[in-house]
C-alpha atoms as a PDB file:
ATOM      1  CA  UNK A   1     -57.441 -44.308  35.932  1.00  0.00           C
ATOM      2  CA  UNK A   2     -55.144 -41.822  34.306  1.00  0.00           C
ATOM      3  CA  UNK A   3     -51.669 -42.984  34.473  1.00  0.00           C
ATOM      4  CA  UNK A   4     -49.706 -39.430  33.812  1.00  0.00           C
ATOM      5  CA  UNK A   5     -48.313 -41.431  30.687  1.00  0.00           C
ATOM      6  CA  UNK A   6     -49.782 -41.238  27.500  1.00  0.00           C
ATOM      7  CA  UNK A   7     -47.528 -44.478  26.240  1.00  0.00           C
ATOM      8  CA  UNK A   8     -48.894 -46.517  29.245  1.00  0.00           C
ATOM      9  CA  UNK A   9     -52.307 -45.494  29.159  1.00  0.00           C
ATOM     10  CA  UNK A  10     -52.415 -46.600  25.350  1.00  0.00           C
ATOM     11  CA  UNK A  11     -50.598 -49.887  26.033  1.00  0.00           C
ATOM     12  CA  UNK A  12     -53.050 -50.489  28.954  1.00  0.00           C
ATOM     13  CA  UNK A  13     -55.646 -49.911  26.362  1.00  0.00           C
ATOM     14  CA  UNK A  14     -54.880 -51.920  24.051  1.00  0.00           C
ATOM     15  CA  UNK A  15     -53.820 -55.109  26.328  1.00  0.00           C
ATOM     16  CA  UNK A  16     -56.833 -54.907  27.892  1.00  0.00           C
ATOM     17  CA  UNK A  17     -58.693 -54.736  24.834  1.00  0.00           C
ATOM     18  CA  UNK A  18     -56.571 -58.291  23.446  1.00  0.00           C
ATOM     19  CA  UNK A  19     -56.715 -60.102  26.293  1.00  0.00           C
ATOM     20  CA  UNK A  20     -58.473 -60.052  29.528  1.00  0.00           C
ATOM     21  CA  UNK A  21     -60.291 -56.562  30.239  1.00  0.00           C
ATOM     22  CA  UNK A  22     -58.484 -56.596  34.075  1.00  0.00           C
ATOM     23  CA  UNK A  23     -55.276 -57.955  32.339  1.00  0.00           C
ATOM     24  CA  UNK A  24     -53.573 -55.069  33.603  1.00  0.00           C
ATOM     25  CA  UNK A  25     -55.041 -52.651  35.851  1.00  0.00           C
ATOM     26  CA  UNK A  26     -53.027 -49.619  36.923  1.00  0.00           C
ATOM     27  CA  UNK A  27     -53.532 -49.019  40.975  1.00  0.00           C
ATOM     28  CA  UNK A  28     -52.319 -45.406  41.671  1.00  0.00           C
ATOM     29  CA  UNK A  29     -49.877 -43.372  41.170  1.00  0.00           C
ATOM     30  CA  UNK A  30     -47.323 -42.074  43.883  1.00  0.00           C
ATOM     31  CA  UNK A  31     -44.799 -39.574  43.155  1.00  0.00           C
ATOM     32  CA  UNK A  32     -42.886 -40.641  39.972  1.00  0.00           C
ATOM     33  CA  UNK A  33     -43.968 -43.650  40.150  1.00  0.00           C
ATOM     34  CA  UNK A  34     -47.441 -45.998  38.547  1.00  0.00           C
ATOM     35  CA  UNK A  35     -47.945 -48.642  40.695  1.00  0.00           C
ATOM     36  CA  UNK A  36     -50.200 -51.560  38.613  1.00  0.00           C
ATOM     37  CA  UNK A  37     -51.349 -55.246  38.904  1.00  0.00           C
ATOM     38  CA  UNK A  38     -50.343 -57.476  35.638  1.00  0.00           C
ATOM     39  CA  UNK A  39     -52.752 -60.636  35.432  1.00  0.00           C
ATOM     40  CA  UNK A  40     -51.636 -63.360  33.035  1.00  0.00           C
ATOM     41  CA  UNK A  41     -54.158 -65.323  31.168  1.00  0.00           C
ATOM     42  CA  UNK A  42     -54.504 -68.979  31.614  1.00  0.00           C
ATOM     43  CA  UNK A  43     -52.206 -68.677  34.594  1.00  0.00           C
ATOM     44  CA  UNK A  44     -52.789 -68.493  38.544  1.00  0.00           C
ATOM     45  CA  UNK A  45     -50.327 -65.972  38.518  1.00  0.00           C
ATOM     46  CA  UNK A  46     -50.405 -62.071  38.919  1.00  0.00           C
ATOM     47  CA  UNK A  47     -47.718 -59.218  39.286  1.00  0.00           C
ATOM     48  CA  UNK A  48     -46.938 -56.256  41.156  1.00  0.00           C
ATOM     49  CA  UNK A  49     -45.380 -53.641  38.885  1.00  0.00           C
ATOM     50  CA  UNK A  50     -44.161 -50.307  39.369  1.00  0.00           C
ATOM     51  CA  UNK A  51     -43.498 -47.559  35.786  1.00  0.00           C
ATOM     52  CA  UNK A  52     -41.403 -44.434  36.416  1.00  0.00           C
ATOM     53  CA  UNK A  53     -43.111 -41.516  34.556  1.00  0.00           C
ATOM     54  CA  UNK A  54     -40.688 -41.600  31.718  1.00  0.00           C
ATOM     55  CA  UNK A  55     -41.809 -45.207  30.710  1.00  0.00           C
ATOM     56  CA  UNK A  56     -40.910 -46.738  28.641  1.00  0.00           C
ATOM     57  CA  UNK A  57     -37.294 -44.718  28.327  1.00  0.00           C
ATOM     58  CA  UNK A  58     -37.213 -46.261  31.766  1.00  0.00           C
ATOM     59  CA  UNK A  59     -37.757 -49.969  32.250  1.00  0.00           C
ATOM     60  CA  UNK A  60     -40.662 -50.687  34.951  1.00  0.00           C
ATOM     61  CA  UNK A  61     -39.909 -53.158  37.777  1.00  0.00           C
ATOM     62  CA  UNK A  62     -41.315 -56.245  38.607  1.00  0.00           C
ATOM     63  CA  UNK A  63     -41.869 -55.962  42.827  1.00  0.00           C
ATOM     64  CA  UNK A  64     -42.946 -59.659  43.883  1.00  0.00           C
ATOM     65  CA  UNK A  65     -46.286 -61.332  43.048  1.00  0.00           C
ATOM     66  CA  UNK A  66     -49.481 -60.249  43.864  1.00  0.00           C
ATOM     67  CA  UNK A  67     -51.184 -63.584  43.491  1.00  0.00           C
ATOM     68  CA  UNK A  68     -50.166 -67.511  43.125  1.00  0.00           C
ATOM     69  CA  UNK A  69     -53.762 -68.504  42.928  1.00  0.00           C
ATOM     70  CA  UNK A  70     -53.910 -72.595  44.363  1.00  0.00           C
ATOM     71  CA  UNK A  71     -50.384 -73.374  43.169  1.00  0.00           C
ATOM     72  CA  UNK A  72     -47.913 -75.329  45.269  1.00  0.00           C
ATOM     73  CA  UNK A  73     -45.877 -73.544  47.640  1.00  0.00           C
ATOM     74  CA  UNK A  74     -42.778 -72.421  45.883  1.00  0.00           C
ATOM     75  CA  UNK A  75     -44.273 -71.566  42.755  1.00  0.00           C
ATOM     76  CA  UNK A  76     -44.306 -67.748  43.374  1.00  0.00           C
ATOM     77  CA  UNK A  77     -41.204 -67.343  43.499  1.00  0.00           C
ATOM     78  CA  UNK A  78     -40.138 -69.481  40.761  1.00  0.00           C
ATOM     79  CA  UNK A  79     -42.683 -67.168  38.634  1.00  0.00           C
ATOM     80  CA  UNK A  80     -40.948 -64.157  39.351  1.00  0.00           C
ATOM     81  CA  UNK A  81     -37.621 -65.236  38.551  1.00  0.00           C
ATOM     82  CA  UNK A  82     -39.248 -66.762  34.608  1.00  0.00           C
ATOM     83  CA  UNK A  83     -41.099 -63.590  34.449  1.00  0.00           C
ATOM     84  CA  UNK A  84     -38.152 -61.524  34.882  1.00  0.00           C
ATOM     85  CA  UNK A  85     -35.870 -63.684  33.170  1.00  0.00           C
ATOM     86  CA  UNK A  86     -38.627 -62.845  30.233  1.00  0.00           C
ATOM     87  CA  UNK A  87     -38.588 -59.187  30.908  1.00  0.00           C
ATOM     88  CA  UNK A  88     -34.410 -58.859  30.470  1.00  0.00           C
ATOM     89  CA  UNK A  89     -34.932 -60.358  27.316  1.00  0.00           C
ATOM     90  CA  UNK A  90     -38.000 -58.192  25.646  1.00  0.00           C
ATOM     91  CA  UNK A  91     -37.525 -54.842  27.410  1.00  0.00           C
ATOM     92  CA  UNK A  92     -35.700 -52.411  24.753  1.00  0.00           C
ATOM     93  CA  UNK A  93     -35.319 -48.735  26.036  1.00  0.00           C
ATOM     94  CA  UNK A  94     -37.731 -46.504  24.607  1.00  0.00           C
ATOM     95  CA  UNK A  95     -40.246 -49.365  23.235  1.00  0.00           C
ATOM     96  CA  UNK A  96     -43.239 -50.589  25.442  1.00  0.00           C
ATOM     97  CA  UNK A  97     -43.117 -53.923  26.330  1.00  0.00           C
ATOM     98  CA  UNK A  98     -45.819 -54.976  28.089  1.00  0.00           C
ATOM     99  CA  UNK A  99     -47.513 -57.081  25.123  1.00  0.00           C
ATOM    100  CA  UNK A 100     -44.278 -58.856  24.449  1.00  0.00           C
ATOM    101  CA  UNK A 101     -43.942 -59.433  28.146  1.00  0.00           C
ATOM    102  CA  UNK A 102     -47.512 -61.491  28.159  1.00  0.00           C
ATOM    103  CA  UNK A 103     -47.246 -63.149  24.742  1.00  0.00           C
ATOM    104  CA  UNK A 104     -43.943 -64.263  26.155  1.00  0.00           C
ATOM    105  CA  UNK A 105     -44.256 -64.990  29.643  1.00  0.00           C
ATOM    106  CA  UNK A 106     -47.608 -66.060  29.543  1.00  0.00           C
ATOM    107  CA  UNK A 107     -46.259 -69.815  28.382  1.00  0.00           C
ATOM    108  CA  UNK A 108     -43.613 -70.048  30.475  1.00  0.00           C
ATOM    109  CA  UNK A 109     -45.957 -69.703  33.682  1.00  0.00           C
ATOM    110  CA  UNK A 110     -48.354 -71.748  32.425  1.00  0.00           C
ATOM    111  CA  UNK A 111     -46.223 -74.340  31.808  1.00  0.00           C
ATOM    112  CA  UNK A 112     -44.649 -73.454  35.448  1.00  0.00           C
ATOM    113  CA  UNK A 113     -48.182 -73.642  37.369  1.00  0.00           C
ATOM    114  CA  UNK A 114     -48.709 -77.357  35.332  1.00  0.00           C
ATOM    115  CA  UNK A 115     -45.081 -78.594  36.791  1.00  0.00           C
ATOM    116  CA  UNK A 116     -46.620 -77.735  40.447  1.00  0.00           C
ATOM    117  CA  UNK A 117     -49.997 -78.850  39.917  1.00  0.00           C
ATOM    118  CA  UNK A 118     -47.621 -82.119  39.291  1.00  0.00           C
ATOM    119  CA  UNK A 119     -46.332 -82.388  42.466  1.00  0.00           C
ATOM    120  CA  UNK A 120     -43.178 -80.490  42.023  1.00  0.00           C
ATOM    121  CA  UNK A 121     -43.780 -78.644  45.286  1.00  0.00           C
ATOM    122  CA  UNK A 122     -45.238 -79.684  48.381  1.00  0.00           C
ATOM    123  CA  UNK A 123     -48.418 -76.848  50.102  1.00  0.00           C
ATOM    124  CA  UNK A 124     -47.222 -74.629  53.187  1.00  0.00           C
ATOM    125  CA  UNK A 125     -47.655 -76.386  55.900  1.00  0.00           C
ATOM    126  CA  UNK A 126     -46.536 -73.471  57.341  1.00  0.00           C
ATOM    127  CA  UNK A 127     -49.014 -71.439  60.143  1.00  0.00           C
ATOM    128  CA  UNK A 128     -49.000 -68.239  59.386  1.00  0.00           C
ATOM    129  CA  UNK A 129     -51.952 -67.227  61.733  1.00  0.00           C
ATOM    130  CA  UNK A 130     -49.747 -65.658  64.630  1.00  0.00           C
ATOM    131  CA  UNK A 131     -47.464 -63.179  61.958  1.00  0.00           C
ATOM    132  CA  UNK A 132     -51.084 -62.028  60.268  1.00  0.00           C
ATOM    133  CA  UNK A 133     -52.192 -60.866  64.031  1.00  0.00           C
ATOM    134  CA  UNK A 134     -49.296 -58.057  63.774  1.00  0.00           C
ATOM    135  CA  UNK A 135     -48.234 -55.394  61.653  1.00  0.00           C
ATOM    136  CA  UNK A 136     -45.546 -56.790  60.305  1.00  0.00           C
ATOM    137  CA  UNK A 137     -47.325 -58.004  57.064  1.00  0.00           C
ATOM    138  CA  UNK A 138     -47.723 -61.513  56.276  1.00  0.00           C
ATOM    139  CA  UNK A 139     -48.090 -62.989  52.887  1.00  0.00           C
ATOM    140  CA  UNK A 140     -48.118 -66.579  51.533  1.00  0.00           C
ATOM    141  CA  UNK A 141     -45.075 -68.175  51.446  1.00  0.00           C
ATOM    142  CA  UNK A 142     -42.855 -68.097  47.998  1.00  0.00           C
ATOM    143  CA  UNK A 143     -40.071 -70.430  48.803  1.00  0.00           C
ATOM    144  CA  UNK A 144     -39.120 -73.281  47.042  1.00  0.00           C
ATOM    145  CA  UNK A 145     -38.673 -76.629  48.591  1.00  0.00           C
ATOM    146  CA  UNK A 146     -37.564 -78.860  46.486  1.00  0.00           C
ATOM    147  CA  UNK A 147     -33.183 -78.410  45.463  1.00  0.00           C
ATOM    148  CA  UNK A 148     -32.125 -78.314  42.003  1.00  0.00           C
ATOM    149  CA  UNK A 149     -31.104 -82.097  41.401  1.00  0.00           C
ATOM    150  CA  UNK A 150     -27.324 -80.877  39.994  1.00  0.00           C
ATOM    151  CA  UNK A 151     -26.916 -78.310  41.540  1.00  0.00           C
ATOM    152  CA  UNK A 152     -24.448 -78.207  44.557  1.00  0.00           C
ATOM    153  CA  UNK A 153     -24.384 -76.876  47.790  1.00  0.00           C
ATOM    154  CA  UNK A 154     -23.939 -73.115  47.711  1.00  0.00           C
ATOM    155  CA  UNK A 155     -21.168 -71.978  49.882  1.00  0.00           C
ATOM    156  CA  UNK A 156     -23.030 -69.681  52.128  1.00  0.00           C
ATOM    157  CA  UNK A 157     -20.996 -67.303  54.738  1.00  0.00           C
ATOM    158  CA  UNK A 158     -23.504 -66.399  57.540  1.00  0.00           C
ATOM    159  CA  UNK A 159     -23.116 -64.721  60.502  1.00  0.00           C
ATOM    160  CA  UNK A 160     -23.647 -65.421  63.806  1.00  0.00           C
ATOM    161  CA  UNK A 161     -27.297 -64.651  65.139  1.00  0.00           C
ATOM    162  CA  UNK A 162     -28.394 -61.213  65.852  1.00  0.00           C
ATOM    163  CA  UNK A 163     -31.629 -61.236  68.927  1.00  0.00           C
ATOM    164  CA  UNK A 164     -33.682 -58.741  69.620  1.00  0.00           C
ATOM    165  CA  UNK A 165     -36.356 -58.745  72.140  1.00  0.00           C
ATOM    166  CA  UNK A 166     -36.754 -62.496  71.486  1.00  0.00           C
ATOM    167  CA  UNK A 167     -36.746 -61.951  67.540  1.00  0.00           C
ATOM    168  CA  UNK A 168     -33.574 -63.954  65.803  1.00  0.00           C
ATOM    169  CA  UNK A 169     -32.123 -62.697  62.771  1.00  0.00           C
ATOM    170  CA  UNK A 170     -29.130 -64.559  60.814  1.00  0.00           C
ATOM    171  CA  UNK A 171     -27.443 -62.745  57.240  1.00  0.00           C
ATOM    172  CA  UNK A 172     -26.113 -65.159  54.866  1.00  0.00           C
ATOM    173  CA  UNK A 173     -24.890 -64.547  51.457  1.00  0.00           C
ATOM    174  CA  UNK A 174     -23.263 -65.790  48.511  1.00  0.00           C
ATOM    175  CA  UNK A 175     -21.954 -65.373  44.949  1.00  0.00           C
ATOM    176  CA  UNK A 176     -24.468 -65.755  41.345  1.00  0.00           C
ATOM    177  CA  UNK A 177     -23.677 -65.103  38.503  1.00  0.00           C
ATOM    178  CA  UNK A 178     -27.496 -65.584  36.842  1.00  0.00           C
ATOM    179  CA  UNK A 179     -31.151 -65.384  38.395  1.00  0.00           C
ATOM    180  CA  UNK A 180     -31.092 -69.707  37.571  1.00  0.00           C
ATOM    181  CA  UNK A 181     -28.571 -69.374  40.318  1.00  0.00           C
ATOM    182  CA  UNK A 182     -30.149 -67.559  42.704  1.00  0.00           C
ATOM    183  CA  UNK A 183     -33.489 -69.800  42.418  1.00  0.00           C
ATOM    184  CA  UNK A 184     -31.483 -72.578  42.803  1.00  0.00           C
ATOM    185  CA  UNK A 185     -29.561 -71.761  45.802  1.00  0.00           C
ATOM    186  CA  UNK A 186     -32.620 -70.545  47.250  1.00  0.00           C
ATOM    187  CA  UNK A 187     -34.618 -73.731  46.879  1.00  0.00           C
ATOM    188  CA  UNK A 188     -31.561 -76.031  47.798  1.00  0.00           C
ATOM    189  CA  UNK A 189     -31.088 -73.843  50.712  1.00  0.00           C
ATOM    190  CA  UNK A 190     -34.357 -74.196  51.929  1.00  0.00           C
ATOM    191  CA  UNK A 191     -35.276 -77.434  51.411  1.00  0.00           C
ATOM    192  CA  UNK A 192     -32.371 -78.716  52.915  1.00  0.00           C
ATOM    193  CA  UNK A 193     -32.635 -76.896  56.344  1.00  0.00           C
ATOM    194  CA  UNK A 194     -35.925 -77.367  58.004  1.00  0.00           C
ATOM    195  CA  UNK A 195     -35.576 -74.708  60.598  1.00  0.00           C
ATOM    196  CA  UNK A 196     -34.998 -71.663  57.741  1.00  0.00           C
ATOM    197  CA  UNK A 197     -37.314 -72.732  55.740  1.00  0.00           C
ATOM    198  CA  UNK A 198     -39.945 -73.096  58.630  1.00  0.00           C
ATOM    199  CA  UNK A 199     -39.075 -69.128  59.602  1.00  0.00           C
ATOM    200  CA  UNK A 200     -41.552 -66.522  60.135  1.00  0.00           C
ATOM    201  CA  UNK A 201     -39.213 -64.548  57.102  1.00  0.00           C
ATOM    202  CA  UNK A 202     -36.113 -65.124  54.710  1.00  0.00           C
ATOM    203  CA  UNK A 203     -36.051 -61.742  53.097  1.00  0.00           C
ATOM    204  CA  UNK A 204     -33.871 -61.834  49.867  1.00  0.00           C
ATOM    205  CA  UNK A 205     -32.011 -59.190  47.443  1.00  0.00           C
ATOM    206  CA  UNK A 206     -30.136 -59.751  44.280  1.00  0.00           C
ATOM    207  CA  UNK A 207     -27.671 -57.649  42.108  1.00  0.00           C
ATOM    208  CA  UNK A 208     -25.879 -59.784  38.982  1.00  0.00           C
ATOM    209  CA  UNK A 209     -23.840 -58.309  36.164  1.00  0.00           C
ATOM    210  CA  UNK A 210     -25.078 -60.330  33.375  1.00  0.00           C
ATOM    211  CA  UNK A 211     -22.282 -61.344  31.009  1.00  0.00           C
ATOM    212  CA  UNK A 212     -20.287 -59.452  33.426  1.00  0.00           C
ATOM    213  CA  UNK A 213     -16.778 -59.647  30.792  1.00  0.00           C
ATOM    214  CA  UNK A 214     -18.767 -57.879  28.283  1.00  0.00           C
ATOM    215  CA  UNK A 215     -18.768 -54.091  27.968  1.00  0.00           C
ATOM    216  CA  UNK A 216     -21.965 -54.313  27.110  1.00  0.00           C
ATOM    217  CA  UNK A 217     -23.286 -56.477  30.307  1.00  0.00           C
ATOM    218  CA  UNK A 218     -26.609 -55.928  31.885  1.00  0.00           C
ATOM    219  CA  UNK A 219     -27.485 -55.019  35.258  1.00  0.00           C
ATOM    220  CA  UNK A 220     -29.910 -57.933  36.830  1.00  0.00           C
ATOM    221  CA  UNK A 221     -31.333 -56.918  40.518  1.00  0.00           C
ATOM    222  CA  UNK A 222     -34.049 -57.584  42.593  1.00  0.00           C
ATOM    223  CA  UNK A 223     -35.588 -58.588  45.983  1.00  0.00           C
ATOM    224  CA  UNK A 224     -38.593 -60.607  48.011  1.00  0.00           C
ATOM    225  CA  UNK A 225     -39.870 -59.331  50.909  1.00  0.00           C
ATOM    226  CA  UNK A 226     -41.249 -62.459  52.163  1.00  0.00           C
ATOM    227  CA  UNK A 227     -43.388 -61.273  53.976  1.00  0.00           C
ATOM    228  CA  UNK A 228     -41.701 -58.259  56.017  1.00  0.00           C
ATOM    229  CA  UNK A 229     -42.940 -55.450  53.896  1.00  0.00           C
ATOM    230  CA  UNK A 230     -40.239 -53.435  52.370  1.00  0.00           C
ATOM    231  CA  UNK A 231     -37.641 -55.003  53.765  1.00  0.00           C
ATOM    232  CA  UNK A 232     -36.332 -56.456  50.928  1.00  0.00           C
ATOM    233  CA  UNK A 233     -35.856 -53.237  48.982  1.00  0.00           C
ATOM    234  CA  UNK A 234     -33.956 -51.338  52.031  1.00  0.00           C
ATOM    235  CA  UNK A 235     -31.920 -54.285  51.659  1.00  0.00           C
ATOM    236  CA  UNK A 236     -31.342 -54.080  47.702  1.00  0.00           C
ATOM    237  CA  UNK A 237     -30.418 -50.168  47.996  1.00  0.00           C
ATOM    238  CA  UNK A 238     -27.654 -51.486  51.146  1.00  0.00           C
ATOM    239  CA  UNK A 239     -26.555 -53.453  48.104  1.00  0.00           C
ATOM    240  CA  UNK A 240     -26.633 -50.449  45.923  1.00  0.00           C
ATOM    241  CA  UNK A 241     -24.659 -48.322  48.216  1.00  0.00           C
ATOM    242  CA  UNK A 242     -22.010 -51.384  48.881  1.00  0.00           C
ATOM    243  CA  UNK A 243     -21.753 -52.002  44.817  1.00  0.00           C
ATOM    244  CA  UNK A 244     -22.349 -55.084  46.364  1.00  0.00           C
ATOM    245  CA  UNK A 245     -23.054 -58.483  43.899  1.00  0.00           C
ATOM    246  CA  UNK A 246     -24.565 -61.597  44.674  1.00  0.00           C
ATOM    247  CA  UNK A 247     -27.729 -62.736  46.841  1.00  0.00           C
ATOM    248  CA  UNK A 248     -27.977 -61.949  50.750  1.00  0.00           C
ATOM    249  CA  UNK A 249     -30.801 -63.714  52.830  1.00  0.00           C
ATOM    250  CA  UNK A 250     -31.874 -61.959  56.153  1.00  0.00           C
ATOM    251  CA  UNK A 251     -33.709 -65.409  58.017  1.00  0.00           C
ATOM    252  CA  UNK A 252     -36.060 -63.742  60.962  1.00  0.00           C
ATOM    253  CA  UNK A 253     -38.062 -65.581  63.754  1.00  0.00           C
ATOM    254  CA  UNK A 254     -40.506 -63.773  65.248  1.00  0.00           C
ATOM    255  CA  UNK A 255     -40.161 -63.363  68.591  1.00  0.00           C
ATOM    256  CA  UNK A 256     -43.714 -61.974  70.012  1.00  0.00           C
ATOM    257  CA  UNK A 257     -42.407 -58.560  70.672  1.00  0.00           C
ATOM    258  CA  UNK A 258     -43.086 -56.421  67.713  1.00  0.00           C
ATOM    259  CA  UNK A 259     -39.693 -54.369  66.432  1.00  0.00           C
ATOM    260  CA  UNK A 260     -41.064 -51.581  64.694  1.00  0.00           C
ATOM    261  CA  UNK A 261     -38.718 -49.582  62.745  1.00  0.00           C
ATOM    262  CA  UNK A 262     -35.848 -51.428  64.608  1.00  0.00           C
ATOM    263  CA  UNK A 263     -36.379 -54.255  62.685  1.00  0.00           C
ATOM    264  CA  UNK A 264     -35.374 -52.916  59.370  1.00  0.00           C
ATOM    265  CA  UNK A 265     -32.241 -51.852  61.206  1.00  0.00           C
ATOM    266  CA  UNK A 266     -31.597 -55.429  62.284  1.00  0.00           C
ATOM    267  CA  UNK A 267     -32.257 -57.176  59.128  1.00  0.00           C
ATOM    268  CA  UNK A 268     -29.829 -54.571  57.253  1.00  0.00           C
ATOM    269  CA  UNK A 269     -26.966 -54.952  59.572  1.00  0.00           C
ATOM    270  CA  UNK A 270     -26.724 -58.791  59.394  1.00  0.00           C
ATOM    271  CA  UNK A 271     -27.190 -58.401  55.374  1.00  0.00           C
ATOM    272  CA  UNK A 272     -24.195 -55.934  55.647  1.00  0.00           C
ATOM    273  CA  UNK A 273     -22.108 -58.507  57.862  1.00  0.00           C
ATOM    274  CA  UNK A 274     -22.591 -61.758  55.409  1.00  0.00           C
ATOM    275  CA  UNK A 275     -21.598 -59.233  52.411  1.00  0.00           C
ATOM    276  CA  UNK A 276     -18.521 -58.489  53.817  1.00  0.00           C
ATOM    277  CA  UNK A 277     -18.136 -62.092  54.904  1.00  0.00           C
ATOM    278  CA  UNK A 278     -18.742 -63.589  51.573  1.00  0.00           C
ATOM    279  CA  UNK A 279     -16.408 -61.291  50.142  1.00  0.00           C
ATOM    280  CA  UNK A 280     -18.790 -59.764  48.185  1.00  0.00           C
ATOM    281  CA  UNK A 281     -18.215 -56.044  48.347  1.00  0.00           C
ATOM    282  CA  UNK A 282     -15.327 -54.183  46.929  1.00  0.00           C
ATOM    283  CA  UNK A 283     -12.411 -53.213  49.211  1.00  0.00           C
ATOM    284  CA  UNK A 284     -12.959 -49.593  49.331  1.00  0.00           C
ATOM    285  CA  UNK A 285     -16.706 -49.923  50.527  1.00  0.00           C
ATOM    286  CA  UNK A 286     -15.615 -52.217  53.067  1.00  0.00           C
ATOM    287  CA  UNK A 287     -15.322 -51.210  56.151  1.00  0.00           C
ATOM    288  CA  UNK A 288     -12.479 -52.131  58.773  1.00  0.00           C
ATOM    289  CA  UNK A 289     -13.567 -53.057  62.435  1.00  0.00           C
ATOM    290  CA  UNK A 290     -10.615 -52.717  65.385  1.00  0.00           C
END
């Protein structure tokens, strides 16, 4: 399929030609945007990825997993965050990077699928029959369940519980300062409070300046629908418009009635609420309520 980029079409070429022939395999393209599946050999894992037409002078972005093949629950999200912890370290404006990014990242999530063939992660138990009967598009879970041994309990500020038409949403966010951190409050998070991590969605975004007292510090942001189609990314760009930094988690239970659009509206005002709570917005975005 013709990509509208000769540099991508090439380095799809030749990928496919050195590894796997489906290794990458570009899906469409919409607007400005290539939307393609990455497939890792000798790992369960694949990739949702998205190039802007001016690739590689613009980086692509790594939108969530496309497949965890048998691996524990937990592990896809745990490959995202090595996979783009992998990416901020190969990309370099104006030089493809898609061979780097397998050669690379192909070890590190094949030695991540062995850890939770291991028993590092416990399977969903999770029934996720009733949330695949509506359109609000269910996927297997990515949440980690087991906490990082030393690492201590984030200090989330969460607001109180937003209902609508039976469905419960609850905002809580708190301060990172690297993706390890945002795995790790994740998985502590969840593992150590049954009812969350039993939810019919905990929708996440991330923004982190990386080496944030150097002039030269990166940008790090991201998001996980989890399950609520995107969700996550309306909540990133609230993030965007806040200069907001940290993570936020949106926590939904389905309450039988489906939201439609209203949902998105819900889950972004409690995100707003536990950035401003956790203090993570700057003054002059913040706004002041009588």
């Amino acid at each position: 399929m013709s990509t509208a980029n000769d540099a991508l079409s090439d380095e799809v070429e030749a990928l496919n030609s050195i590894f796997d022939n489906d290794t990458i395999v570009i899906n469409g393209v919409s607007g400005s945007v290539v939307s393609a599946t990455l497939r890792f050999p000798k790992s369960p894992f694949s990739f949702r990825l998205a190039f802007p037409l001016d690739y590689p002078e613009a980086p692509p972005q790594i939108l969530g997993t496309q497949s965890t093949g048998n691996t524990a629950r937990g592990s896809g999200e745990a490959a995202l965050l090595r996979l783009s912890e992998v990416f901020g370290s190969t990309y370099i404006p104006g030089q493809v990077c898609l061979f780097d990014l397998v050669e690379e990242g192909g070890p590190v999530l094949e030695d991540l699928a062995a850890a939770y063939d291991h028993g590092q992660a416990e399977p969903s138990t999770h029934d996720t029959s009733e949330r695949s009967a509506h359109d609000e598009s269910a996927k297997d879970s990515t949440l980690m369940t087991e906490p990082a041994l030393d690492f201590p309990a984030p200090d989330w500020a969460t607001t109180e519980p937003l209902t609508i038409n039976k469905s419960i949403f609850v905002g809580r966010a708190v301060r990172v300062s690297s993706l390890l951190d945002v795995e790790n409050a994740v998985s502590h998070f969840l593992a150590t409070n049954k009812k969350v991590a039993g939810a019919t969605h905990n929708i996440k975004a991330w923004r982190i300046k990386d080496n944030a007292s150097s002039p030269t510090s990166n940008l790090i942001q991201d998001y996980d629908d989890d399950g609520e189609t995107a969700a996550g990314s309306r909540m990133l760009h609230l993030m965007q418009l806040m200069d907001a930094y940290g993570l936020v988690v949106v926590t939904r239970w389905y309450g039988g009635v489906q939201l439609g659009p209203d949902r998105f509206r819900a889950i972004n005002n409690v995100a707003r609420d536990a950035l401003n709570l956790g203090g993570l917005v700057p003054p002059e975005k913040t706004k002041t309520k009588k």
